[in-house]
C-alpha atoms as a PDB file:
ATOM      1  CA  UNK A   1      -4.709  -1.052 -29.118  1.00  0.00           C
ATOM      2  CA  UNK A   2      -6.492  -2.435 -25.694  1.00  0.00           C
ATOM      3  CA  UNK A   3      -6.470   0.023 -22.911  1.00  0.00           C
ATOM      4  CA  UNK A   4      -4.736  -3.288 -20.946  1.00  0.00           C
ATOM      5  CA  UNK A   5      -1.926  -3.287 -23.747  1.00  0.00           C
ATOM      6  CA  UNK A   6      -0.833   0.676 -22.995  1.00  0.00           C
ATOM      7  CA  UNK A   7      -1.003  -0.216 -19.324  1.00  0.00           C
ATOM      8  CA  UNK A   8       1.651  -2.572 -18.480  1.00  0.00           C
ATOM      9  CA  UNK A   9       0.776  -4.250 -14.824  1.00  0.00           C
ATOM     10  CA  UNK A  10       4.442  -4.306 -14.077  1.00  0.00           C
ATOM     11  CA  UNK A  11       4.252  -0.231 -14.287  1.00  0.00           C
ATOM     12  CA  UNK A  12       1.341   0.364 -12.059  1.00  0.00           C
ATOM     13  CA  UNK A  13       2.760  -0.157  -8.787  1.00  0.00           C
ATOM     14  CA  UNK A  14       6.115   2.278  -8.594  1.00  0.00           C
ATOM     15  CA  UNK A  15       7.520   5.004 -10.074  1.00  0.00           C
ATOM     16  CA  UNK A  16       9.746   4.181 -13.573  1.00  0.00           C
ATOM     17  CA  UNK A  17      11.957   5.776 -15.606  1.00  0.00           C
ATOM     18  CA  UNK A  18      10.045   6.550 -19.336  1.00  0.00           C
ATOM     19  CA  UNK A  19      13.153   6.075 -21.443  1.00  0.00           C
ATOM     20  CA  UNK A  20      14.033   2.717 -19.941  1.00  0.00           C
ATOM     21  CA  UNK A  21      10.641   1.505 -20.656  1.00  0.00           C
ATOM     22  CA  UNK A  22      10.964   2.622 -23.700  1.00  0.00           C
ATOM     23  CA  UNK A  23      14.123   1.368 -24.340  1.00  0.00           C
ATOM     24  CA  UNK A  24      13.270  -2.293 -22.994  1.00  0.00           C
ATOM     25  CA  UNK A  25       9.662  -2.148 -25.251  1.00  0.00           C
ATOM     26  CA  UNK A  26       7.198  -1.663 -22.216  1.00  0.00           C
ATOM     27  CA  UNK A  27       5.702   1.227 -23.843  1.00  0.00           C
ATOM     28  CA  UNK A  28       6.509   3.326 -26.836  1.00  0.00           C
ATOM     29  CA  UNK A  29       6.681   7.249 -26.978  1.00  0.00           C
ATOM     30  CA  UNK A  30       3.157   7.163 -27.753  1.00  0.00           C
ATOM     31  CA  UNK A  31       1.645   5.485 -25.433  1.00  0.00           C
ATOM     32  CA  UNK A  32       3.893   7.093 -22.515  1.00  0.00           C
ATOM     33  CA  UNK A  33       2.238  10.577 -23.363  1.00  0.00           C
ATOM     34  CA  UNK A  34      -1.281   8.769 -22.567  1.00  0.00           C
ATOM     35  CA  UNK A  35      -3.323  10.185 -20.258  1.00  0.00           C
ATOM     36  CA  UNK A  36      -2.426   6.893 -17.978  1.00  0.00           C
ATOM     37  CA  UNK A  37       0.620   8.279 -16.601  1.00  0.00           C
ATOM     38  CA  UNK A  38       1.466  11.121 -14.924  1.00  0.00           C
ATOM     39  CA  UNK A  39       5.189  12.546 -14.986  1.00  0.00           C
ATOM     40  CA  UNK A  40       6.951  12.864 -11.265  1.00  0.00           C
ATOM     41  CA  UNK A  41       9.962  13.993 -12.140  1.00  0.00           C
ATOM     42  CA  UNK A  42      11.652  14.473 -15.646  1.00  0.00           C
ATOM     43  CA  UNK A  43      11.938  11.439 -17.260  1.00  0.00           C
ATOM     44  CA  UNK A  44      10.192   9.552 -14.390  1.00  0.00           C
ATOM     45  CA  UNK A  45       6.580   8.376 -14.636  1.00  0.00           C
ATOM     46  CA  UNK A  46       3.698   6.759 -12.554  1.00  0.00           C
ATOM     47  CA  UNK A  47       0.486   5.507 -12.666  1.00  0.00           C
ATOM     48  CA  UNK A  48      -1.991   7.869 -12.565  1.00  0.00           C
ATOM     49  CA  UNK A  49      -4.203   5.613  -9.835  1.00  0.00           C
ATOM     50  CA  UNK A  50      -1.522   5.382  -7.788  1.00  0.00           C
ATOM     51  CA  UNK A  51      -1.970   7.617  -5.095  1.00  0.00           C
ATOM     52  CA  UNK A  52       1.312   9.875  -4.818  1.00  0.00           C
ATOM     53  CA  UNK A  53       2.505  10.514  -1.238  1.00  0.00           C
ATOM     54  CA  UNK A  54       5.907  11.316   0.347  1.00  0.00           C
ATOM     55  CA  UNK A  55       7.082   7.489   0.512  1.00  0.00           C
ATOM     56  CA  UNK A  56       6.324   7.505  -3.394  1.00  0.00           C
ATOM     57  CA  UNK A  57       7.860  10.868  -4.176  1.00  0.00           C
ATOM     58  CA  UNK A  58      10.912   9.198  -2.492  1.00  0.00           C
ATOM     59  CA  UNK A  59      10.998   6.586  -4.669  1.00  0.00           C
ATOM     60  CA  UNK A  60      10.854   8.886  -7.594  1.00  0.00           C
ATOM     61  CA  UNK A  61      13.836  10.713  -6.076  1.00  0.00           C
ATOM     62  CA  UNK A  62      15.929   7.809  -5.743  1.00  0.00           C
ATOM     63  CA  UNK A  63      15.623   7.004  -9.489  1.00  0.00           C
ATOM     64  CA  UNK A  64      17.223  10.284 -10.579  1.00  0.00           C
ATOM     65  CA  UNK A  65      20.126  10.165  -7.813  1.00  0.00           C
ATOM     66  CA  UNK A  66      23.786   9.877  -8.603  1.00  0.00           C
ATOM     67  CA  UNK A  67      25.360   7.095  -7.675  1.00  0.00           C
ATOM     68  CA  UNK A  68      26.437   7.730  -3.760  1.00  0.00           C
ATOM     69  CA  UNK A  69      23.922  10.459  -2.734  1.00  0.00           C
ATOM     70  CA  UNK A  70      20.744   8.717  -0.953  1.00  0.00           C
ATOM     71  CA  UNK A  71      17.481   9.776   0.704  1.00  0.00           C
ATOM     72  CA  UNK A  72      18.210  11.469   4.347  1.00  0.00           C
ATOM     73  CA  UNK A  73      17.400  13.637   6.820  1.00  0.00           C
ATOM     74  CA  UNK A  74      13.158  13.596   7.737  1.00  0.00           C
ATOM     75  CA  UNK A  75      12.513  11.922   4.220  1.00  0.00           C
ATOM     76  CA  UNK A  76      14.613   8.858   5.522  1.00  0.00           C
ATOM     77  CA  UNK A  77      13.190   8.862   8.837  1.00  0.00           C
ATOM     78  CA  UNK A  78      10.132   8.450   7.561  1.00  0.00           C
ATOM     79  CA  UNK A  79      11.063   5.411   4.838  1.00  0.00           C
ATOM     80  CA  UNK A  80      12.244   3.727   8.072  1.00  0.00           C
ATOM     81  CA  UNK A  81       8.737   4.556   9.456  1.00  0.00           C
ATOM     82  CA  UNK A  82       8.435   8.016  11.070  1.00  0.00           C
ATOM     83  CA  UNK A  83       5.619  10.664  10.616  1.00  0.00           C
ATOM     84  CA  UNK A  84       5.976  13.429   8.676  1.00  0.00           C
ATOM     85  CA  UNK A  85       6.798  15.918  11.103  1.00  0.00           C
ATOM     86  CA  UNK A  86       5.190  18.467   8.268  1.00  0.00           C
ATOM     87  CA  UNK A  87       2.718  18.240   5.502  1.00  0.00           C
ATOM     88  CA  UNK A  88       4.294  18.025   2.171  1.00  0.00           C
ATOM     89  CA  UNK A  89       7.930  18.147   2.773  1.00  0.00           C
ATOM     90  CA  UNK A  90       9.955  18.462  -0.030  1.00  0.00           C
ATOM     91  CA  UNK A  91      12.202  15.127  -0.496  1.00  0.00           C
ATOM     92  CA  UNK A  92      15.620  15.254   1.373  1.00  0.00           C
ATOM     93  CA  UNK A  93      18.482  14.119  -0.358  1.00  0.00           C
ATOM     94  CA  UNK A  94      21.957  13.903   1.229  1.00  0.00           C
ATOM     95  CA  UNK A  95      25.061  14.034  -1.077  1.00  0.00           C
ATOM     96  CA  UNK A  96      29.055  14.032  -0.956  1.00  0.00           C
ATOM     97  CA  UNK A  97      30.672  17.747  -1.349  1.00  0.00           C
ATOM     98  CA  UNK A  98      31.858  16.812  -5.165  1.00  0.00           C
ATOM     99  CA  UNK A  99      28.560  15.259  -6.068  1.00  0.00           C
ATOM    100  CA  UNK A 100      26.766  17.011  -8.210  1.00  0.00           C
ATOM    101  CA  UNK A 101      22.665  16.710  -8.818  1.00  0.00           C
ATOM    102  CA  UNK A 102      20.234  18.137 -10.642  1.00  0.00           C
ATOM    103  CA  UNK A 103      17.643  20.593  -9.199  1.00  0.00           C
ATOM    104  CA  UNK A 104      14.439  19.645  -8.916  1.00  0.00           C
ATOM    105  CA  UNK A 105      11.264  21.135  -7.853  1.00  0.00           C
ATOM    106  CA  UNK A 106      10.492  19.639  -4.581  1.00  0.00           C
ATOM    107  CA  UNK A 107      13.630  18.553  -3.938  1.00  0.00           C
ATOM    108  CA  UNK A 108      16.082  19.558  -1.271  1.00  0.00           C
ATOM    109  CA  UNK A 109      19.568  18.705  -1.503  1.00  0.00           C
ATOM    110  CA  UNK A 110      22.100  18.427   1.232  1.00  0.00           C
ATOM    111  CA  UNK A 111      25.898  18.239   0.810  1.00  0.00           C
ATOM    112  CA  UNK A 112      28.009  16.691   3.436  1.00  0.00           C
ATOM    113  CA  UNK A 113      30.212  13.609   4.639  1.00  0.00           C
ATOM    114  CA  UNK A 114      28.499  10.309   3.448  1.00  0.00           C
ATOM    115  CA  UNK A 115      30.908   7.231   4.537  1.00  0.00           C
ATOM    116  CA  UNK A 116      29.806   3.926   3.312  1.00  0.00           C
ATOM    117  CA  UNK A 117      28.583   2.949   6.738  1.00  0.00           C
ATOM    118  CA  UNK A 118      26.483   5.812   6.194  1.00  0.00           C
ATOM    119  CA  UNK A 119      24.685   4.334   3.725  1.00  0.00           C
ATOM    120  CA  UNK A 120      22.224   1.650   2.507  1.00  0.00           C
ATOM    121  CA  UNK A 121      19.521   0.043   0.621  1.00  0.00           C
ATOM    122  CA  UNK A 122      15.652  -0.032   1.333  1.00  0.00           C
ATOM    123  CA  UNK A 123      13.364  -1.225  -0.876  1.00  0.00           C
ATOM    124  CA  UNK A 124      16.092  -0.519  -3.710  1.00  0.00           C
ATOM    125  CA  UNK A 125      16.192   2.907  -2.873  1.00  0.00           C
ATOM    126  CA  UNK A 126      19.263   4.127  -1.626  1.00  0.00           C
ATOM    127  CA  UNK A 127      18.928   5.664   1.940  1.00  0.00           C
ATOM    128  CA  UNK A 128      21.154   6.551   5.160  1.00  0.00           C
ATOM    129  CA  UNK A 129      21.138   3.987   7.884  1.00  0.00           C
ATOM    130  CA  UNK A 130      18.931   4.773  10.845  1.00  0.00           C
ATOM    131  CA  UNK A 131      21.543   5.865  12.863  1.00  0.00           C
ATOM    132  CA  UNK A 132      22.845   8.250  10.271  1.00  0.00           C
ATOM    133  CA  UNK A 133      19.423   9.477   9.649  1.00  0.00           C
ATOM    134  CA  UNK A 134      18.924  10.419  13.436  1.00  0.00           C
ATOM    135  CA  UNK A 135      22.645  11.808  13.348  1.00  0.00           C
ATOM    136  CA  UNK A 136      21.265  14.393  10.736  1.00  0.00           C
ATOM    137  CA  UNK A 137      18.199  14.710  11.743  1.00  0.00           C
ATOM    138  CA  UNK A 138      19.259  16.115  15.644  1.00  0.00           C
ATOM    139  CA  UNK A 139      21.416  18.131  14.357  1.00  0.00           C
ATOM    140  CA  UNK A 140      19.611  19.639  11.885  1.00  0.00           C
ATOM    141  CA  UNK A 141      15.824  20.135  12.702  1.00  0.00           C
ATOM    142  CA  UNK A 142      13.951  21.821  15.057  1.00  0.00           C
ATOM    143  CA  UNK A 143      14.445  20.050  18.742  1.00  0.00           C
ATOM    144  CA  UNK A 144      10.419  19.576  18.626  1.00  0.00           C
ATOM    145  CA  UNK A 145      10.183  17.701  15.522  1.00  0.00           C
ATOM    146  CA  UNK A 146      13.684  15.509  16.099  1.00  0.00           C
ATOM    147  CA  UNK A 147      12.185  14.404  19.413  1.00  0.00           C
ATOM    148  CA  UNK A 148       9.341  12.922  17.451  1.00  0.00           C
ATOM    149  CA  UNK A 149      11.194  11.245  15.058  1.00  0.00           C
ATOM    150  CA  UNK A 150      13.326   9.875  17.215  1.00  0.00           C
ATOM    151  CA  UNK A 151      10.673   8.927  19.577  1.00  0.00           C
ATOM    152  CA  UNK A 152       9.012   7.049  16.644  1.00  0.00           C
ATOM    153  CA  UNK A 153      11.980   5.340  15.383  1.00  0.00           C
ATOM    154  CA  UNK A 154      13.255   4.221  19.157  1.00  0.00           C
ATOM    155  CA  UNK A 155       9.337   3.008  19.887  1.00  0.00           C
ATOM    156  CA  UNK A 156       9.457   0.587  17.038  1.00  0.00           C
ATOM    157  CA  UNK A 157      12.808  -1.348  17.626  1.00  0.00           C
ATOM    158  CA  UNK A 158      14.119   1.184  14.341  1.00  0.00           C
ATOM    159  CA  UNK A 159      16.985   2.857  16.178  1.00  0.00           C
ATOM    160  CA  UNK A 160      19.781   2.177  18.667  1.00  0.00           C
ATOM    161  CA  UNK A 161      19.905   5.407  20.579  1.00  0.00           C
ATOM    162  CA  UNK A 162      23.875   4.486  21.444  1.00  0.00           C
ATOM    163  CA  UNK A 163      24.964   3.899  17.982  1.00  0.00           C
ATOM    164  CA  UNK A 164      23.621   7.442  17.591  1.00  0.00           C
ATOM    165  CA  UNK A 165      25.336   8.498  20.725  1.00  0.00           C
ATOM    166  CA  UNK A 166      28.698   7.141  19.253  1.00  0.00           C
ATOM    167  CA  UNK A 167      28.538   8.869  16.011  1.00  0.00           C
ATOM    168  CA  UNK A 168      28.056  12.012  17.924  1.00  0.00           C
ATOM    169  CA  UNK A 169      31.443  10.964  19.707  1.00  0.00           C
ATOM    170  CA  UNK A 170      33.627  10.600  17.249  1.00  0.00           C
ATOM    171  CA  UNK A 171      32.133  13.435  15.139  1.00  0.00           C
ATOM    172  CA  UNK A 172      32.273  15.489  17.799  1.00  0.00           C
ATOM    173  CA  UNK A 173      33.393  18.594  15.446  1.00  0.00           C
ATOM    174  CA  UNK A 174      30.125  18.731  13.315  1.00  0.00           C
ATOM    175  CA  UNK A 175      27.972  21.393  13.335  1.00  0.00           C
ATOM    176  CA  UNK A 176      25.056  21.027  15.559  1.00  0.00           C
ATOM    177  CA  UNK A 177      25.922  17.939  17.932  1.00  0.00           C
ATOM    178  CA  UNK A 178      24.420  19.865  21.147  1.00  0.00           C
ATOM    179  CA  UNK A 179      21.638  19.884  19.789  1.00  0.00           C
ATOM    180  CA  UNK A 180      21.649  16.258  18.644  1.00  0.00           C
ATOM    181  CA  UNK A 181      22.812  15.277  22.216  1.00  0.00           C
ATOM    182  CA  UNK A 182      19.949  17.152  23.842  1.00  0.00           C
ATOM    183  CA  UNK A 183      17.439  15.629  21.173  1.00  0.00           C
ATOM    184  CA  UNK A 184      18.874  12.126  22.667  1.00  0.00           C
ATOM    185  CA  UNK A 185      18.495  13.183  26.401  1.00  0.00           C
ATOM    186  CA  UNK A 186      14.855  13.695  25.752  1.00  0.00           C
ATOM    187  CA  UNK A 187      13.781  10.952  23.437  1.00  0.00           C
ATOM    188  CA  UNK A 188      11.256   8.396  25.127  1.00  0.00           C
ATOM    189  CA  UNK A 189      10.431   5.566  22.832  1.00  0.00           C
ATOM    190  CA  UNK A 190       7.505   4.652  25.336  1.00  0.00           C
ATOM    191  CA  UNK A 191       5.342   7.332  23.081  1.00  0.00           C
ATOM    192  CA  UNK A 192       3.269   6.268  20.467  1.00  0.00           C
ATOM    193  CA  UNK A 193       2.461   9.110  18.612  1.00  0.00           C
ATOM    194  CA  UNK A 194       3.577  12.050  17.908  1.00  0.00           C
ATOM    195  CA  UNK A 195       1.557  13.982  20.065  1.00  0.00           C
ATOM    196  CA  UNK A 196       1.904  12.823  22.848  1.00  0.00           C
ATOM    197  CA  UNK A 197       5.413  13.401  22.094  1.00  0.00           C
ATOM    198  CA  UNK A 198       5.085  17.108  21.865  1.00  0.00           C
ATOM    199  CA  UNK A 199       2.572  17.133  25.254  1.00  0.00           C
ATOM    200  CA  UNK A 200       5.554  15.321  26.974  1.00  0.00           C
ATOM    201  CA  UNK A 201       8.233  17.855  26.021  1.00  0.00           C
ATOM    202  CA  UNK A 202       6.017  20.676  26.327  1.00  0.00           C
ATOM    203  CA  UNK A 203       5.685  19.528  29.996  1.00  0.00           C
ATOM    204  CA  UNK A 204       9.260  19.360  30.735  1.00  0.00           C
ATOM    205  CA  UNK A 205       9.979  22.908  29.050  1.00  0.00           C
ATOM    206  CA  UNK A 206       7.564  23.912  31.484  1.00  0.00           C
ATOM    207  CA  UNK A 207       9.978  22.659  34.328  1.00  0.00           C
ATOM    208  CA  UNK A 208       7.249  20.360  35.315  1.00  0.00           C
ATOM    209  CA  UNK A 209       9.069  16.695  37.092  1.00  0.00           C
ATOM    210  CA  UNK A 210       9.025  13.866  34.286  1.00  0.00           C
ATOM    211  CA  UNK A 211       6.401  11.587  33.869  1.00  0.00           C
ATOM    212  CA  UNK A 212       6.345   7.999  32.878  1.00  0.00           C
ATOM    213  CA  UNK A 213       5.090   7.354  29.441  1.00  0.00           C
ATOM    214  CA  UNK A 214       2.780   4.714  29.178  1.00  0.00           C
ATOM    215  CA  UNK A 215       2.348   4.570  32.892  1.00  0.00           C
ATOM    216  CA  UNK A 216       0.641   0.913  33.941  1.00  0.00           C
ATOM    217  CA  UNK A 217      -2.292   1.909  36.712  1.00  0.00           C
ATOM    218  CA  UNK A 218      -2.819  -1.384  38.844  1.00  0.00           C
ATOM    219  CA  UNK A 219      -5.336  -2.091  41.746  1.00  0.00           C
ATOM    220  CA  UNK A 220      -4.881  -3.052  45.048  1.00  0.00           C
ATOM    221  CA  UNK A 221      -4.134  -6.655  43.700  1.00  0.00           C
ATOM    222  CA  UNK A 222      -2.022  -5.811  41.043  1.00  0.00           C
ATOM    223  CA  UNK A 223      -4.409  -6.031  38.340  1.00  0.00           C
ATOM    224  CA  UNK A 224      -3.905  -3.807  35.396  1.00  0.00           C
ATOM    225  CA  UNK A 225      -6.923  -0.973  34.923  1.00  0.00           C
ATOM    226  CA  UNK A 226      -5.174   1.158  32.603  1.00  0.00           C
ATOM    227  CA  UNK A 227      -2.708   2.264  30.851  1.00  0.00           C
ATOM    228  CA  UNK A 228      -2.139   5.978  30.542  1.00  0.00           C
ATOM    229  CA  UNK A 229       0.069   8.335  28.094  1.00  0.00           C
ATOM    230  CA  UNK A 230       1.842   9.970  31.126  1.00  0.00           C
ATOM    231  CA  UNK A 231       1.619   9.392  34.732  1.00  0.00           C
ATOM    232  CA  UNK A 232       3.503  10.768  38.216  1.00  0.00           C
ATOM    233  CA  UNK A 233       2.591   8.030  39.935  1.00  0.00           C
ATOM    234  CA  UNK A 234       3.532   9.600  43.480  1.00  0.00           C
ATOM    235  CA  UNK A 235       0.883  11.939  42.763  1.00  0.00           C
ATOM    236  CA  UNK A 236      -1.584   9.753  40.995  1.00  0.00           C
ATOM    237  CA  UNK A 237      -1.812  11.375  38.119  1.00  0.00           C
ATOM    238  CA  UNK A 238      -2.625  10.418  34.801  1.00  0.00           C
ATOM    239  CA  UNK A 239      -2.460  12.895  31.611  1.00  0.00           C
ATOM    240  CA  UNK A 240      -3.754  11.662  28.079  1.00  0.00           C
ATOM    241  CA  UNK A 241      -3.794  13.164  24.673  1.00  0.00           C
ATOM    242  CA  UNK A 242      -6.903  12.762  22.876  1.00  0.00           C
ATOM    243  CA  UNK A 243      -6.809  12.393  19.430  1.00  0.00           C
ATOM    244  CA  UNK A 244      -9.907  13.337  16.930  1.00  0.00           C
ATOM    245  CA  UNK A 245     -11.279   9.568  16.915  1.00  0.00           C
ATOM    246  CA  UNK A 246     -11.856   9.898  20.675  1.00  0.00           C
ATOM    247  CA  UNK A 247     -14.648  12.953  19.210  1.00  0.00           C
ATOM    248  CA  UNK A 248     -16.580   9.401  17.918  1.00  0.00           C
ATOM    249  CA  UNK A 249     -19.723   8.741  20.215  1.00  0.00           C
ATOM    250  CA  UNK A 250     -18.435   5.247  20.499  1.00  0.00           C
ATOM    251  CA  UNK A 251     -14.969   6.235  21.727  1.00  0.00           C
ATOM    252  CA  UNK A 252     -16.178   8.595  23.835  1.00  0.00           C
ATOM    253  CA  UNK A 253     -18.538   6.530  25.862  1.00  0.00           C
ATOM    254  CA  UNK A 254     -15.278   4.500  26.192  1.00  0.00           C
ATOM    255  CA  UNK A 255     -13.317   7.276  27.344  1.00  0.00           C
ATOM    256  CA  UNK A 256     -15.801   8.246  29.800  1.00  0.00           C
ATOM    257  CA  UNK A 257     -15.936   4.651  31.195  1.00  0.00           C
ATOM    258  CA  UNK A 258     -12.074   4.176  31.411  1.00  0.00           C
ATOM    259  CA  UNK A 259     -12.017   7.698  33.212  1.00  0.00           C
ATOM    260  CA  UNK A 260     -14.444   6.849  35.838  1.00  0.00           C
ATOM    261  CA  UNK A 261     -11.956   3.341  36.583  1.00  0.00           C
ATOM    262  CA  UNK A 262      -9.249   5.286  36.897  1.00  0.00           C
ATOM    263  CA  UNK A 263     -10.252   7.785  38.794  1.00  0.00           C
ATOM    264  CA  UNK A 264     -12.186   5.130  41.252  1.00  0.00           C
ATOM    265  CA  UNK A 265      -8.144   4.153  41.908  1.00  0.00           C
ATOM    266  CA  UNK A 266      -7.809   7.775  43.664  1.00  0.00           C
ATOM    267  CA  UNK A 267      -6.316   8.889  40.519  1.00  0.00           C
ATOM    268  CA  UNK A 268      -6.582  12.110  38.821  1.00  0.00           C
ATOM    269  CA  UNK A 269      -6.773  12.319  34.937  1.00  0.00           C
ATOM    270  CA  UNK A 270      -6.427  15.177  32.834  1.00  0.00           C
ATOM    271  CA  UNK A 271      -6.914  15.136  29.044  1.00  0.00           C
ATOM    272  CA  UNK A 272      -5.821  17.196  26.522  1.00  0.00           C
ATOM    273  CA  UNK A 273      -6.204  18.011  22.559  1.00  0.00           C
ATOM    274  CA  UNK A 274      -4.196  19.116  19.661  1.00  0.00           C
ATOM    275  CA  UNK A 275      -5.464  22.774  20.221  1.00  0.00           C
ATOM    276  CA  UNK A 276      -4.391  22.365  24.218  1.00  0.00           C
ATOM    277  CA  UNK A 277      -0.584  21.304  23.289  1.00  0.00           C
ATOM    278  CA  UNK A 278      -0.096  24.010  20.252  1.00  0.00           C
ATOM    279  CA  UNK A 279      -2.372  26.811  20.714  1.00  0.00           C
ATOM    280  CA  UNK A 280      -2.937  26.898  25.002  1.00  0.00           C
ATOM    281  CA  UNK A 281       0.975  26.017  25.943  1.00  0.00           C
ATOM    282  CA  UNK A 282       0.988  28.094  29.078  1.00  0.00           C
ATOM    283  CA  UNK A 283      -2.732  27.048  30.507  1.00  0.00           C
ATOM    284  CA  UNK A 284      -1.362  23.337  29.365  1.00  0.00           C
ATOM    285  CA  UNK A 285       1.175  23.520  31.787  1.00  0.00           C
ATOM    286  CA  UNK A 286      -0.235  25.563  34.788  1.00  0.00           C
ATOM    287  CA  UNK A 287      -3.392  22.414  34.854  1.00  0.00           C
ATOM    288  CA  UNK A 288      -0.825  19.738  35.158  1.00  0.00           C
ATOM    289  CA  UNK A 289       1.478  21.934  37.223  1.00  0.00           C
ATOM    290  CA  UNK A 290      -1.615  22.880  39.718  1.00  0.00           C
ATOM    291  CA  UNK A 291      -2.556  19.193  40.332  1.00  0.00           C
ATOM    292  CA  UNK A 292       1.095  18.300  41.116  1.00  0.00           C
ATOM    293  CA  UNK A 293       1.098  20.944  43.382  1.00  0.00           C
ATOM    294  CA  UNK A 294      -1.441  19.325  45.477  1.00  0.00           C
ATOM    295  CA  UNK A 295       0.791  16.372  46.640  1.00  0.00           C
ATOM    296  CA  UNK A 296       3.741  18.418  47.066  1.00  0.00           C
END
């Protein structure tokens, strides 16, 4: 048999389930112990090109679910287009009390309240709305990472921050809603990534006065010169997190260039780097803190 006949096309893009192709005559037993697949889960197969990340795992997941359990917490978040807030998380699954599921490696299941408003569809896997998945997820991870996903979520139009506010309301009694309304009170979804995310709240643990994300630096005639990650405009100053691409010797002649505009404005910039935010915390905050000082 033709390698193209023991690799159905209509197999090669998602994760199935081996006995229903088997059962419907995509592929016999044979041919689904090939070296063309690789096995997921039990009893669910992919591709072995297809490259296997966390959205794909999820899919996988959702095949093997009981009926009323669904994808949740960070694994949702990031279906609805969140970062992963860590490599290689397992999959989160939330679940009614009295449903019961299967352990699998990888896998990390979650009992609670699911209401049907709770729930629905994306991509034909089942998942908890947005709302529901920033309910959980501010209740439930570390403040840090919840302001990122809910900083992602809120900068792409994903989330209504009130809805989530509401829920909070009239659960009121569930564990962890401080948290969840602190995560709220410090969600921004001016950022656009995640780091500059964490510079922002690392700032304001620091007791440092809040910036304006994606501060808009205009001349004298209100044209636009820049636009910077955070900004105190009172002081004129601009801080921006640099990412590894701006290491490029393209981007960084760039850089240079848009630093010498901005600082031709009578505006100070200072940049920082991945290393600055998690490793240097406390010399982080003293920089910015020293320039502010000097328009006190």
């Amino acid at each position: 048999m033709s390698r193209v006949a023991q690799v159905p096309t209509s197999l090669t893009k998602a994760p199935f389930r081996g006995s229903a192709a088997i059962r419907d005559g995509t592929l016999s037993r044979k041919m689904l112990r090939s070296r063309a697949w690789q096995r997921l889960l039990p009893d669910v197969y992919v591709h072995r090109d297809l490259p296997v990340d966390h959205r794909l795992r999820c899919t996988a997941v959702g095949l093997v679910m009981p009926a009323g359990t669904a994808i949740g917490g960070a694994s949702a978040a990031h279906l609805w287009g969140a970062p992963l807030v860590r490599p290689d998380p397992p999959v989160s699954v939330v679940a009614p009390r009295d449903r019961w599921m299967n352990r699998f490696p990888r896998v990390a299941v979650h009992h609670t309240v699911l209401g049907l408003d709770d729930l629905t569809e994306l991509d034909g896997t089942p998942v908890t709305t947005p709302e529901r998945t920033a309910f959980d997820v501010g209740r439930r991870l570390p403040r840090v990472h919840a302001v990122v996903l809910f900083d992602a979520l809120l900068q792409q139009g994903t989330l209504d921050a009130g809805a989530v506010m509401e829920l909070a309301r009239l659960r009121s009694r569930w564990p962890g809603i401080p948290l969840l309304k602190t995560v709220l009170s410090l969600a921004d979804g001016r950022a656009e990534s995640p780091m500059e995310s964490r510079l922002r709240l690392l700032l304001h643990d620091g007791g440092l006065p809040a910036p304006q994300p994606q501060y808009e630096i205009r001349d004298s005639l209100g044209r636009l010169i820049a636009r910077v990650d955070l900004g105190w405009p009172a002081a004129r100053l601009a801080v921006e997190y640099e990412g590894d691409h701006h290491r490029e010797r393209e981007q960084f002649r760039r850089d240079i260039s848009r630093a010498q505009t901005i600082q031709r404005q009578g505006w100070t910039i200072l940049r920082f780097t991945a290393n600055d935010v998690l490793r240097l915390p406390r010399e982080t905050v003293l920089a910015v803190a020293t320039e502010l000082a000097k328009h006190r």
